[in-house]
N, C-alpha and C. Protein backbone atom coordinates (compact mmCIF):
# COMPACT_ATOMS: atom_id res chain seq x y z
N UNK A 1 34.48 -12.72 128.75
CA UNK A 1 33.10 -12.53 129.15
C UNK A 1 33.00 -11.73 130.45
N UNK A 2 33.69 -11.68 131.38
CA UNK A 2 33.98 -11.58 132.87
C UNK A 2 34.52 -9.95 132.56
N UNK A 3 34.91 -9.71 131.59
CA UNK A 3 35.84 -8.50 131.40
C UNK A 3 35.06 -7.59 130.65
N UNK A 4 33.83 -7.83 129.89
CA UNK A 4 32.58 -7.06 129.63
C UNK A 4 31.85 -7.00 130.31
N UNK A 5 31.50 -7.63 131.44
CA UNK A 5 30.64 -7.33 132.65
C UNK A 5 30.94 -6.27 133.66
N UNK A 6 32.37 -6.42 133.69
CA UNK A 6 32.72 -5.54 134.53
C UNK A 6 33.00 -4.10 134.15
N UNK A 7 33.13 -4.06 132.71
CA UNK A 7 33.11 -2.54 131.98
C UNK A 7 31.47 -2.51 131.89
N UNK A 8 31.16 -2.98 131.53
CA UNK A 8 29.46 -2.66 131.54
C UNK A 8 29.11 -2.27 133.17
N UNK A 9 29.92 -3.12 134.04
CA UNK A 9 28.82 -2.27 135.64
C UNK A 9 29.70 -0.87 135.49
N UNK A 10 30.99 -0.87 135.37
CA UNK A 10 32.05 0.40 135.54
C UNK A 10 30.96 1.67 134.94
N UNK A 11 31.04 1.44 133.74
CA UNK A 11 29.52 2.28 132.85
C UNK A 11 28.51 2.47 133.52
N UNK A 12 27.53 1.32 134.06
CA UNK A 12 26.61 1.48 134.46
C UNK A 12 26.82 2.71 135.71
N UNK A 13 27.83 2.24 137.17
CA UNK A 13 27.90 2.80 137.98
C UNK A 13 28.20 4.48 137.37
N UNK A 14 28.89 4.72 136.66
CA UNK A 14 29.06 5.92 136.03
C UNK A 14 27.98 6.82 136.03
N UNK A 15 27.21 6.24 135.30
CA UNK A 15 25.98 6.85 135.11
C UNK A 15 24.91 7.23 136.01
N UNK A 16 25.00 6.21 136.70
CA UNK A 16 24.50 6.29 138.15
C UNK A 16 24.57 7.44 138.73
N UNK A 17 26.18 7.38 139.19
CA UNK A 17 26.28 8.76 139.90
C UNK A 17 26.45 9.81 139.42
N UNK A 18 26.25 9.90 137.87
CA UNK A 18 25.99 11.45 137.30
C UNK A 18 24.37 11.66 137.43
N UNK A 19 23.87 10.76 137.32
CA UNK A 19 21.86 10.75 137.59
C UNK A 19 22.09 11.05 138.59
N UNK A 20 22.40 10.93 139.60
CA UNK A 20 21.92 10.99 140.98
C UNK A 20 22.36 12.47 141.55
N UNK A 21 23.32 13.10 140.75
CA UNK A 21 23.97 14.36 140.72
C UNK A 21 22.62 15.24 140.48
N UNK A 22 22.50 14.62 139.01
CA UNK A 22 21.54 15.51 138.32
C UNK A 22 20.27 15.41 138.81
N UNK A 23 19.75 14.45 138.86
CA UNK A 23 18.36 13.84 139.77
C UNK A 23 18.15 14.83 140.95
N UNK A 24 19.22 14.59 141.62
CA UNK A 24 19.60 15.64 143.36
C UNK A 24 19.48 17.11 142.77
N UNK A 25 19.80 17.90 141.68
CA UNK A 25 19.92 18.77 141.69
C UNK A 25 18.33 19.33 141.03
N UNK A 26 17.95 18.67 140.08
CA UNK A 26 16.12 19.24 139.84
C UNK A 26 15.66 19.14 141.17
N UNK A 27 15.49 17.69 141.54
CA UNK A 27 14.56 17.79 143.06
C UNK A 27 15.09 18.92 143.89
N UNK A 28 16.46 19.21 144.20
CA UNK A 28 16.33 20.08 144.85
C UNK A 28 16.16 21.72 144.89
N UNK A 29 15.68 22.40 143.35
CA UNK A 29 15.28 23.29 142.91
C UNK A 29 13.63 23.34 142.92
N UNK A 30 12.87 21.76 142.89
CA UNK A 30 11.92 21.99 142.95
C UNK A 30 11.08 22.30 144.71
N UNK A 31 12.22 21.43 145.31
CA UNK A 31 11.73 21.42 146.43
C UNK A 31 11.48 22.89 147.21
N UNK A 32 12.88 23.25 146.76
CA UNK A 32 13.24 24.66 147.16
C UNK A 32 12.26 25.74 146.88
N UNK A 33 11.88 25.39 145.52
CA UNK A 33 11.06 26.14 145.07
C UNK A 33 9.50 26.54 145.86
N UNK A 34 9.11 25.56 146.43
CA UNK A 34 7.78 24.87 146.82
C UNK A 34 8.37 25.53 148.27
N UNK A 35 9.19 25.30 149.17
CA UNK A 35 9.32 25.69 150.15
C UNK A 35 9.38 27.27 149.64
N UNK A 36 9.59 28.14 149.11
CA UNK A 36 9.98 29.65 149.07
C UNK A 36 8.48 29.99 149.38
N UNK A 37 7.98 29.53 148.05
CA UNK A 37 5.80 29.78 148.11
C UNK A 37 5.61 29.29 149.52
N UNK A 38 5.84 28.70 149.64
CA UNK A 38 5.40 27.99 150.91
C UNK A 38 5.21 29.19 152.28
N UNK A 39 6.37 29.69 152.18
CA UNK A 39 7.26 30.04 153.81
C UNK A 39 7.18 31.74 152.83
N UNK A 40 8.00 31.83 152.05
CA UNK A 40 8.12 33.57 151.25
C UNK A 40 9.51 33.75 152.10
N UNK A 41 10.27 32.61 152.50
CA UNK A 41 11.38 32.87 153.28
C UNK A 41 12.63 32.48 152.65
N UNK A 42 13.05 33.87 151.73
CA UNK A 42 14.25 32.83 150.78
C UNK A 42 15.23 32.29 151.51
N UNK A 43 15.92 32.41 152.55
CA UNK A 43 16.85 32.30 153.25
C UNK A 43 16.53 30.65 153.62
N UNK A 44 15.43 30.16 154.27
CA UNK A 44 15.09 29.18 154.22
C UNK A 44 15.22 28.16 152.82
N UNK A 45 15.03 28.86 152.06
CA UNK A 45 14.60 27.98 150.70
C UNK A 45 16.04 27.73 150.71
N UNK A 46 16.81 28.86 150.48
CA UNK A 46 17.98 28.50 150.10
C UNK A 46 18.51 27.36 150.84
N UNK A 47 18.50 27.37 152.13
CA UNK A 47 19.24 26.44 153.00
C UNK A 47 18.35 25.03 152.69
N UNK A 48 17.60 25.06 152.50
CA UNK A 48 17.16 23.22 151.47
C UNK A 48 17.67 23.07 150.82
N UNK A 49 17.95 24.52 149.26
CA UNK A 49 18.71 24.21 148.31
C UNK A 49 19.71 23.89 148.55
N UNK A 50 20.73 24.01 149.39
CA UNK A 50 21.71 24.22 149.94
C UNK A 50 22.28 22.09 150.90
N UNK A 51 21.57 22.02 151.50
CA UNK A 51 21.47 20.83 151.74
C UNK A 51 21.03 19.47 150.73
N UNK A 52 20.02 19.92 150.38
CA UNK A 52 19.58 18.88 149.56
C UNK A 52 20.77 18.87 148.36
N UNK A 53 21.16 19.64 147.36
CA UNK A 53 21.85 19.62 146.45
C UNK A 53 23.09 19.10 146.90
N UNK A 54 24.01 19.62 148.09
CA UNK A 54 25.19 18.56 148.83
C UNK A 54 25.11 17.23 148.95
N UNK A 55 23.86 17.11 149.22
CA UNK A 55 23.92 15.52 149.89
C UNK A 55 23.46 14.74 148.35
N UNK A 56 23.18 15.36 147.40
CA UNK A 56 22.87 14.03 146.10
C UNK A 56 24.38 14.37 145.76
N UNK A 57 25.25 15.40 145.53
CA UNK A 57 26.44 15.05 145.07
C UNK A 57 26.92 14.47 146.15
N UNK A 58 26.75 14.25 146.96
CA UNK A 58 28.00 13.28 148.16
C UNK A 58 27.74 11.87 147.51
N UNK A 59 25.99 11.72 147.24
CA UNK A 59 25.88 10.71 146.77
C UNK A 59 26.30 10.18 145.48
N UNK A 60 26.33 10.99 144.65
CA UNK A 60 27.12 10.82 143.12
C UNK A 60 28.50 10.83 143.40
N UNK A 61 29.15 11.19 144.15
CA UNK A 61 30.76 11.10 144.51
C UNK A 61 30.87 9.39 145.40
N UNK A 62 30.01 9.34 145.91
CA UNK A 62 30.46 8.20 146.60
C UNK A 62 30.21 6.91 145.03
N UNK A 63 28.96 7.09 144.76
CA UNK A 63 28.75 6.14 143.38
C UNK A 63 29.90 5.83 142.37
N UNK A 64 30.41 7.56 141.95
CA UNK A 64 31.63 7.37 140.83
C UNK A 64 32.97 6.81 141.76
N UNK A 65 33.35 7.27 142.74
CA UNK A 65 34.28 6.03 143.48
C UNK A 65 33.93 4.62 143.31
N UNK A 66 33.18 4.43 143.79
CA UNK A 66 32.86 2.88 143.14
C UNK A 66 33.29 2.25 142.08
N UNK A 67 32.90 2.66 141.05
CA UNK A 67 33.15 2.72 139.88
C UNK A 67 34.68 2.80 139.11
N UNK A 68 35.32 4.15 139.75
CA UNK A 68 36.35 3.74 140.00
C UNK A 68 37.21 2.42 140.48
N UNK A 69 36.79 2.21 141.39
CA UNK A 69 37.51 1.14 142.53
C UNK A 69 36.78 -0.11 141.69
N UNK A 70 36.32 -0.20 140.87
CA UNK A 70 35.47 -1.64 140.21
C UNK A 70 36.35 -1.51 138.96
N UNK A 71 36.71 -0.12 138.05
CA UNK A 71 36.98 -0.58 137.06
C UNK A 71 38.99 -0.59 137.34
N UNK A 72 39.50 -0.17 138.31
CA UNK A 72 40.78 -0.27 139.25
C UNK A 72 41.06 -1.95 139.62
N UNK A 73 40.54 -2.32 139.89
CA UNK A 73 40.52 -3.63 140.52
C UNK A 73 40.47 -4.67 139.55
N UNK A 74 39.51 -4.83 138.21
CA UNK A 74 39.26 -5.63 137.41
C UNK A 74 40.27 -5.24 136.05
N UNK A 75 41.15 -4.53 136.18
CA UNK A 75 42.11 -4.33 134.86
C UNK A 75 43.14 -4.56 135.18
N UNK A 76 44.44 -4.73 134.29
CA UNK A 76 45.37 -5.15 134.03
C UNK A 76 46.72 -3.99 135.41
N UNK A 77 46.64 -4.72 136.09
CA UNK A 77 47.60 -3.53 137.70
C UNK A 77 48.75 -3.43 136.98
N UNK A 78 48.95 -1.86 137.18
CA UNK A 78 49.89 -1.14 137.12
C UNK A 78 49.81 -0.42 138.11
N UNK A 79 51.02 0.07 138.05
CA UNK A 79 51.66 1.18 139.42
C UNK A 79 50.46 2.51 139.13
N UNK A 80 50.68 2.88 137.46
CA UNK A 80 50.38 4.09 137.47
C UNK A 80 48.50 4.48 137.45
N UNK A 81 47.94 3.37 137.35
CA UNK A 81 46.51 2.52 136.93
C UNK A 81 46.21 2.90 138.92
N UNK A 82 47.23 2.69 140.04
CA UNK A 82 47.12 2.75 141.23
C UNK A 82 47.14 3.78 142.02
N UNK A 83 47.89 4.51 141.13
CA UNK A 83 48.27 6.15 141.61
C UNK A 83 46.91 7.23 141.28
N UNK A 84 46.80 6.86 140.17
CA UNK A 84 45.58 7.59 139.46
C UNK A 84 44.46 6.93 140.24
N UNK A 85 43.87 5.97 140.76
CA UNK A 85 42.98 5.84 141.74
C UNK A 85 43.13 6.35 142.82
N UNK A 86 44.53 6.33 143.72
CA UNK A 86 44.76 6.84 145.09
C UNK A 86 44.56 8.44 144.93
N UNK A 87 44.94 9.22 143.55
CA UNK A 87 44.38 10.65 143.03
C UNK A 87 43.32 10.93 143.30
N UNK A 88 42.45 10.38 142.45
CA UNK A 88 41.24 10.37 142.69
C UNK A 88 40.45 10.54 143.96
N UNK A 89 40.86 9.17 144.70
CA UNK A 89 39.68 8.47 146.12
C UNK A 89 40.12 9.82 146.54
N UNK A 90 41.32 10.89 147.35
CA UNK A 90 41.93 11.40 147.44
C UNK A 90 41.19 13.05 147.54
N UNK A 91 41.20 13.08 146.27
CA UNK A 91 39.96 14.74 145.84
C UNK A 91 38.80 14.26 145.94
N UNK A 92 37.99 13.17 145.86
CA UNK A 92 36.97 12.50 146.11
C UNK A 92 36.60 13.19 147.68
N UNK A 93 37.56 12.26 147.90
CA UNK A 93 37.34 12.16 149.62
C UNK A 93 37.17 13.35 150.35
N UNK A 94 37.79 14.12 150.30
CA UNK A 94 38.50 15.88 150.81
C UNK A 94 37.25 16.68 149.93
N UNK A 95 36.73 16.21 148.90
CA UNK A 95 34.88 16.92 148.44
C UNK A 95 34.30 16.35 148.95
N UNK A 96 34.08 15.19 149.47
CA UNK A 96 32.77 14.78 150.11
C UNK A 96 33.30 15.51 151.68
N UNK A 97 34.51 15.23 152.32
CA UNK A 97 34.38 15.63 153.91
C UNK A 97 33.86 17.37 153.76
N UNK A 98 34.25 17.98 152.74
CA UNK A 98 33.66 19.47 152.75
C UNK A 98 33.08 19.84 152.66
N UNK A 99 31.93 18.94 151.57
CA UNK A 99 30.34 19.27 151.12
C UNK A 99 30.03 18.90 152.59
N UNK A 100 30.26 17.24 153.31
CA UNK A 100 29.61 16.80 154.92
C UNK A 100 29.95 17.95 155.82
N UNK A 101 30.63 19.01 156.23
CA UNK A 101 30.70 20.02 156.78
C UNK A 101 30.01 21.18 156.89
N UNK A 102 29.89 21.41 155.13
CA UNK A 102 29.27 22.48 154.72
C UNK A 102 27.73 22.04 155.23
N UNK A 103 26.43 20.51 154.95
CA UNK A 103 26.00 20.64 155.36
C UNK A 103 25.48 20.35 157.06
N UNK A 104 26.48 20.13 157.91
CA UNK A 104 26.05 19.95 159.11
C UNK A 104 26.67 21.20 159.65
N UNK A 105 27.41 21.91 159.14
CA UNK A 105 28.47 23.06 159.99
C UNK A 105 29.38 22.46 160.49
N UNK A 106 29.66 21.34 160.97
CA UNK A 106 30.57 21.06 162.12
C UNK A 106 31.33 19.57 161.40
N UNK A 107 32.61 19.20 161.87
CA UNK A 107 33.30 17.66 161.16
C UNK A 107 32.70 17.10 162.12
N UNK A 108 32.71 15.85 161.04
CA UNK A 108 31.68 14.73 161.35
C UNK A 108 32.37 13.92 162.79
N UNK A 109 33.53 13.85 163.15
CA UNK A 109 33.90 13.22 164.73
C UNK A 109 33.42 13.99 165.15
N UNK A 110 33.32 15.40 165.42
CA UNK A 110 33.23 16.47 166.07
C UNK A 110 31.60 16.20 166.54
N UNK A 111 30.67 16.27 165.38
CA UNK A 111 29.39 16.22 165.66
C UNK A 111 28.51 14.57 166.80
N UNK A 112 29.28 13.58 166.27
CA UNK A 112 29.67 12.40 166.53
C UNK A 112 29.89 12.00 168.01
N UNK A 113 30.39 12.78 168.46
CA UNK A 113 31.24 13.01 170.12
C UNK A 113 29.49 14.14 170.48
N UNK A 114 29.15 15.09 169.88
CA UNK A 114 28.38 15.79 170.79
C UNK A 114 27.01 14.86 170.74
N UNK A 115 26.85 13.47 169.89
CA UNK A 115 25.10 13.61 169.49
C UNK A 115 25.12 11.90 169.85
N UNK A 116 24.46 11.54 170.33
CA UNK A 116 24.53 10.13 170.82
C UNK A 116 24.17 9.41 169.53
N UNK A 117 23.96 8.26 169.21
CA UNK A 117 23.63 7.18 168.23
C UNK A 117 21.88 7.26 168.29
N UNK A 118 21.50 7.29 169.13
CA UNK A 118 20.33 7.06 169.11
C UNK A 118 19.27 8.31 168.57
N UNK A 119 20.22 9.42 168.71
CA UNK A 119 19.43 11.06 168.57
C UNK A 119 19.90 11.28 167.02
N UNK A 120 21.13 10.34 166.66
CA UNK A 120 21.67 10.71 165.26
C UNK A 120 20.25 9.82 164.31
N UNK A 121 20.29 8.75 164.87
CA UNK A 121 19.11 7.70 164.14
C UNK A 121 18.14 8.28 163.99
N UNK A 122 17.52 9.18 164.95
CA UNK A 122 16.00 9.60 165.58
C UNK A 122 15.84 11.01 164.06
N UNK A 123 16.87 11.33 164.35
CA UNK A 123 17.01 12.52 163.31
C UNK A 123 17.32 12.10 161.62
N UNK A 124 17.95 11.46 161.79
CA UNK A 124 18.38 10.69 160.11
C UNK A 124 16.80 9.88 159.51
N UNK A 125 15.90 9.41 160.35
CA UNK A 125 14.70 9.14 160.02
C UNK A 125 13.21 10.13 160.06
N UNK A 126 13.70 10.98 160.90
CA UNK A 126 12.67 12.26 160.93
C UNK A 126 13.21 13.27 159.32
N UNK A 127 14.50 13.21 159.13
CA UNK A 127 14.96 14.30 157.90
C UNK A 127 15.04 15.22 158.25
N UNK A 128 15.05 15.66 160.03
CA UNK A 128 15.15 16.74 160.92
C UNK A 128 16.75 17.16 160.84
N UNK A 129 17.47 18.44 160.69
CA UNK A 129 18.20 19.23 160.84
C UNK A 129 19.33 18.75 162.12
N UNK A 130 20.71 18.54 161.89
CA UNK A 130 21.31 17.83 163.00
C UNK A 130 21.57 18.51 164.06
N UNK A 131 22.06 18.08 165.28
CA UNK A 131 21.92 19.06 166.27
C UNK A 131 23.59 19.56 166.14
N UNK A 132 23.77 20.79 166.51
CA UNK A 132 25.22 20.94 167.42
C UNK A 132 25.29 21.48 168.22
């Protein structure tokens, strides 16, 4: 019973973070879109497209890790069942730190060290552009 629940969330989470891929990627064509009319500034548009579309796949990459690491954990351990996760988290990881680069410009200690906690908060709730 315990062992269909946990393939059913493995699934569920799956799906998740392919929606949230795909989800991230209309919104952010529409948004983009609306900003171009908006402004007539493609360069701008682009750089929404450009952000917004990174950050729903960071979010669909972080989801399908999960998923991973849920359906890793609840099956029968093997060496090679361990390797093929550490693969994974691995290219996972090294795409999300590149997409997080691509959209701030700068690695995340790097930015971290220049921007206090309180200006990172101030900005993560405004949806304002990070500083460097």
């Amino acid at each position: 019973m315990m062992a269909a629940f946990f393939e059913w969330s493995v699934l569920f989470l799956e799906i998740l973070g392919v929606a949230a891929i795909l989800i991230g990627f209309t919104l952010s064509l529409i948004v983009a879109g609306k900003r171009l009319r908006a402004t007539r500034d493609g360069g701008e548009a682009f750089t929404v497209l450009r952000r917004m579309l990174a950050s729903s796949i960071l979010l669909g990459l972080e989801i399908l890790v999960a998923a991973d690491l849920v359906r890793t954990v609840t099956s029968v351990p093997s060496f090679e069942d361990a390797m093929i996760l550490g693969l994974i988290v691995i290219i996972r990881t090294v795409l999300s730190l590149s997409i997080q680069i691509e959209i701030d410009g700068v690695v995340p200690w790097k930015r971290a060290m220049l921007t206090s906690g309180a200006q990172l908060l101030h900005e993560s709730a405004r949806g304002s552009q990070p500083t460097r």
